[in-house]
Protein backbone atom coordinates (compact mmCIF):
# COMPACT_ATOMS: atom_id res chain seq x y z
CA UNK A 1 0.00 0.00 0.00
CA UNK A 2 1.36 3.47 -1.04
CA UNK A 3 1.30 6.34 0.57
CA UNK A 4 -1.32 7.65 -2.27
CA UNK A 5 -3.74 4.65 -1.00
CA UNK A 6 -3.63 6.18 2.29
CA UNK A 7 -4.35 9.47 1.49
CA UNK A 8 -7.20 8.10 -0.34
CA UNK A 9 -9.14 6.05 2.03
CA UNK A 10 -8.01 8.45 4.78
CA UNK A 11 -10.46 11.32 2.85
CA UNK A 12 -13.02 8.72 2.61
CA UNK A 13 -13.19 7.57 6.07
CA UNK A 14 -12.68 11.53 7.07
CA UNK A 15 -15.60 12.47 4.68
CA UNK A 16 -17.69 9.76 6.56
CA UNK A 17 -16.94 10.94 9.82
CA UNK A 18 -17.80 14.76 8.72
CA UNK A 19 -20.92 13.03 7.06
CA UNK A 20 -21.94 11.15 10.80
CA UNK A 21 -20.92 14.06 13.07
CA UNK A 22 -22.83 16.08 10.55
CA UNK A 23 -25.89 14.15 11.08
CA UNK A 24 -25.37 14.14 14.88
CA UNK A 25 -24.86 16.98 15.69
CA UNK A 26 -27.61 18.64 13.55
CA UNK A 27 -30.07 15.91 15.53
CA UNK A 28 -28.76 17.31 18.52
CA UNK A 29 -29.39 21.08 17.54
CA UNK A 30 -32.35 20.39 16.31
CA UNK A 31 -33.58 18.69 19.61
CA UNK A 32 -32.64 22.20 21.73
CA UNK A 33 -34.40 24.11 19.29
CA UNK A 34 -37.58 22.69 18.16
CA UNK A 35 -40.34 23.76 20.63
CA UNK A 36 -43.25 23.19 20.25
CA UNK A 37 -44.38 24.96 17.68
CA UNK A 38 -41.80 23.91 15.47
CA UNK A 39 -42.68 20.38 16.06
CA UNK A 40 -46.52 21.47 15.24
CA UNK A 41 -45.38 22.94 11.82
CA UNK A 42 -43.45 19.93 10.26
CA UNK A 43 -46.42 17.97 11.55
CA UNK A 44 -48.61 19.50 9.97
CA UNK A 45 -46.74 20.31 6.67
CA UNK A 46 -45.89 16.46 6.35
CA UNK A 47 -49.47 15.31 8.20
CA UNK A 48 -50.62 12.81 5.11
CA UNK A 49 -48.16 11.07 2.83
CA UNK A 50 -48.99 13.45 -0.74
CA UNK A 51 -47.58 16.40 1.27
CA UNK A 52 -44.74 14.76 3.06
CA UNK A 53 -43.29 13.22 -0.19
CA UNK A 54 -44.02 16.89 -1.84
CA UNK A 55 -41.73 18.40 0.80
CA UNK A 56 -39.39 15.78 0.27
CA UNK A 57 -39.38 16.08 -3.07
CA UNK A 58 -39.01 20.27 -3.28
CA UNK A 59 -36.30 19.81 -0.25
CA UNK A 60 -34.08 17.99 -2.69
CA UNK A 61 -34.88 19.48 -5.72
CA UNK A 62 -33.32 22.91 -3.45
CA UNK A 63 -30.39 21.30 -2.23
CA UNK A 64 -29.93 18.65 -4.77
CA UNK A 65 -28.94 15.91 -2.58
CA UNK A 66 -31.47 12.61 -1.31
CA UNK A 67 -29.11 12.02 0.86
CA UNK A 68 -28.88 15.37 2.28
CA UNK A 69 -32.91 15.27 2.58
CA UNK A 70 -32.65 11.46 4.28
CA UNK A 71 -30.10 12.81 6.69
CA UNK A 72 -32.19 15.93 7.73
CA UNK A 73 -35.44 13.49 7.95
CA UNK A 74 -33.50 10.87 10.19
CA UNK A 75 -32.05 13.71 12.35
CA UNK A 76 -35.74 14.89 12.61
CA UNK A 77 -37.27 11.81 13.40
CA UNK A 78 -33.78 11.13 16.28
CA UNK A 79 -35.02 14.78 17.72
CA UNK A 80 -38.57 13.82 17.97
CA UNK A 81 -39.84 16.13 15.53
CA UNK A 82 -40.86 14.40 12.66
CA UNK A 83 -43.08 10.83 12.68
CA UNK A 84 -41.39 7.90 11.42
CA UNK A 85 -44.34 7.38 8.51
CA UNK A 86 -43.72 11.11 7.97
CA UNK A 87 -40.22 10.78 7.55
CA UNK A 88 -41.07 7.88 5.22
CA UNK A 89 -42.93 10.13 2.92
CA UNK A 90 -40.43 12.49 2.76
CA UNK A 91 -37.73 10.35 2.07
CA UNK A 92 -39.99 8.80 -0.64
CA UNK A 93 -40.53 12.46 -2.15
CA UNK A 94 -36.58 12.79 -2.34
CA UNK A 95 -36.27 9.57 -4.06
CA UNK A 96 -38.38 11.11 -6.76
CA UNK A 97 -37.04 14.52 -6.47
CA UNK A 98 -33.29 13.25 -7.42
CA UNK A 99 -34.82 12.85 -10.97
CA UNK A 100 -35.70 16.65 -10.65
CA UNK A 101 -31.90 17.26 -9.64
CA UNK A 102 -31.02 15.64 -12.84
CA UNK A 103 -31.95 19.23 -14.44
CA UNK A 104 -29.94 21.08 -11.49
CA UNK A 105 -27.01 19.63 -11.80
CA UNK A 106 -25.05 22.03 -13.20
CA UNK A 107 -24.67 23.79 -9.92
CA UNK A 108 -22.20 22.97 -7.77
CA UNK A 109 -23.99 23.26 -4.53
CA UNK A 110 -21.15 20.72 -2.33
CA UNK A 111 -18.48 23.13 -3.47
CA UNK A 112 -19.64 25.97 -1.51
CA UNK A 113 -19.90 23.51 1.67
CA UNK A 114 -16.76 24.46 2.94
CA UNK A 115 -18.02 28.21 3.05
CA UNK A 116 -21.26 27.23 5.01
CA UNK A 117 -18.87 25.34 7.82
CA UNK A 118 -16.57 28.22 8.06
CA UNK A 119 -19.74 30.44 8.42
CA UNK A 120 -21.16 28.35 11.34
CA UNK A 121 -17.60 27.94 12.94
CA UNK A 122 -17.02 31.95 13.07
CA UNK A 123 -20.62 33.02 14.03
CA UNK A 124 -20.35 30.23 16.72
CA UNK A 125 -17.42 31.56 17.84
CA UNK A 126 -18.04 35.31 18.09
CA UNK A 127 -21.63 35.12 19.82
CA UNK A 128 -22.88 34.17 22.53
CA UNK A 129 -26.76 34.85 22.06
CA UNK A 130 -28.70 31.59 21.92
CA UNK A 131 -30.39 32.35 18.50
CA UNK A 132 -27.39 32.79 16.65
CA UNK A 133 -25.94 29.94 18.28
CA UNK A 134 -28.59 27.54 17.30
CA UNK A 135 -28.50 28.93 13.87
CA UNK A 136 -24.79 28.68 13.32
CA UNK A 137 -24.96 25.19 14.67
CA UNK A 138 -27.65 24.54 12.22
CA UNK A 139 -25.38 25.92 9.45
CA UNK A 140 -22.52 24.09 10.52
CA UNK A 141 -23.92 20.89 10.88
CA UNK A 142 -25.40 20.92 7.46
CA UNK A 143 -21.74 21.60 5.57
CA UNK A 144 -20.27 18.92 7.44
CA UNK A 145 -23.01 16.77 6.09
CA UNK A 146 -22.32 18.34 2.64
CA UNK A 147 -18.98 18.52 2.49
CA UNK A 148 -18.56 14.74 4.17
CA UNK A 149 -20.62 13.38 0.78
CA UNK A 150 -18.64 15.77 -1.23
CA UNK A 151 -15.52 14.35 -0.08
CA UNK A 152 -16.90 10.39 -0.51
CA UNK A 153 -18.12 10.80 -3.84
CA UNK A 154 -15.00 12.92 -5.49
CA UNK A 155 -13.13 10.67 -4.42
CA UNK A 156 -15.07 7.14 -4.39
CA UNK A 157 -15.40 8.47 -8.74
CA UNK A 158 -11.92 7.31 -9.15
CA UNK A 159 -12.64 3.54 -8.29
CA UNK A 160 -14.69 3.56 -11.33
CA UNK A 161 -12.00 3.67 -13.42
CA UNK A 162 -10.09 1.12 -11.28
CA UNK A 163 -9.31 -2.67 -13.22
CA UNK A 164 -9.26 -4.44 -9.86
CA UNK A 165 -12.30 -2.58 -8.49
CA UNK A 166 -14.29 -3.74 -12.08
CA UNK A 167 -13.04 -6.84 -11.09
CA UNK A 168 -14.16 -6.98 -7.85
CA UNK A 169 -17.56 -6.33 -8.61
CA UNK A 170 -17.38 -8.28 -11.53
CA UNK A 171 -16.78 -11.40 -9.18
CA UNK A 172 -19.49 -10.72 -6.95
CA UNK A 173 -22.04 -10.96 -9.99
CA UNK A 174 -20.84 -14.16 -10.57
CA UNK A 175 -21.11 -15.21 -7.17
């Protein structure tokens, strides 16, 4: 193993931890700052299955990323804010609202990830008033999940072109 296979699997892993402390993190936030009335509006908003997948679909549509959408709906559902079934609709609605991102792809939305961390990081660090805490906690935790699947999938691109990884996967079809 060279030192270049290191580096590589060492960005992967690293994206995956920015990825699962993203997640975290934002269900943590997200459990000191939905009251109850924020819990009441994301009830109601995804309250029957037609709306929930709606959301889900226009949620990833706007940030272009199913993942990003199943994240946020898991770390909704962890902070008690969202239903399971709800969260099911929603992440139904991204599935169908990646084949909207198809059009939208010409933006590169996890480049500017790295902006929206260093955003949270300095407005954490330079207040100390609860609302702009929560919100720059918000903010962070949603470029670390960004920026963790940026890092996976730039770099996960060049097994594609990999003979052994085509023959990897070759093998398990024919297993």
């Amino acid at each position: 193993m060279t030192w270049q296979d290191v580096g590589f699997w060492a960005v992967i892993i690293g994206g995956l931890g920015l990825f699962l402390f993203g997640i975290t993190y934002l269900s943590e936030t997200l459990k000191k700052v939905a009251g109850s009335k924020l819990r009441n509006i994301i009830a109601k908003a995804a309250s029957n299955r037609v709306k929930g997948s709606l959301i889900g679909m226009l949620f990833t549509t706007i940030i272009q990323s199913s993942s990003g959408t199943t994240a946020l709906s898991i770390g909704l559902v962890r902070a008690g804010v969202m239903t399971f079934p709800a969260a099911i609709a929603v992440i139904i609605g991204a599935n169908v609202g990646t084949t909207v991102t198809a059009f939208l792809i010409s933006i590169p939305f996890g480049e500017y990830m790295p902006f929206v961390l260093f955003i949270g990081a300095f407005i954490m660090m330079i207040t100390s008033k609860r609302s702009w805490q929560n919100a720059s906690k918000l903010l962070f935790s949603f470029g670390a999940i960004f920026f963790g699947l940026l890092l996976m999938e730039t770099n996960l691109k060049t097994l594609a072109g990999e003979q052994w990884f085509i023959d990897f996967l070759a093998g398990l079809t024919n297993a």
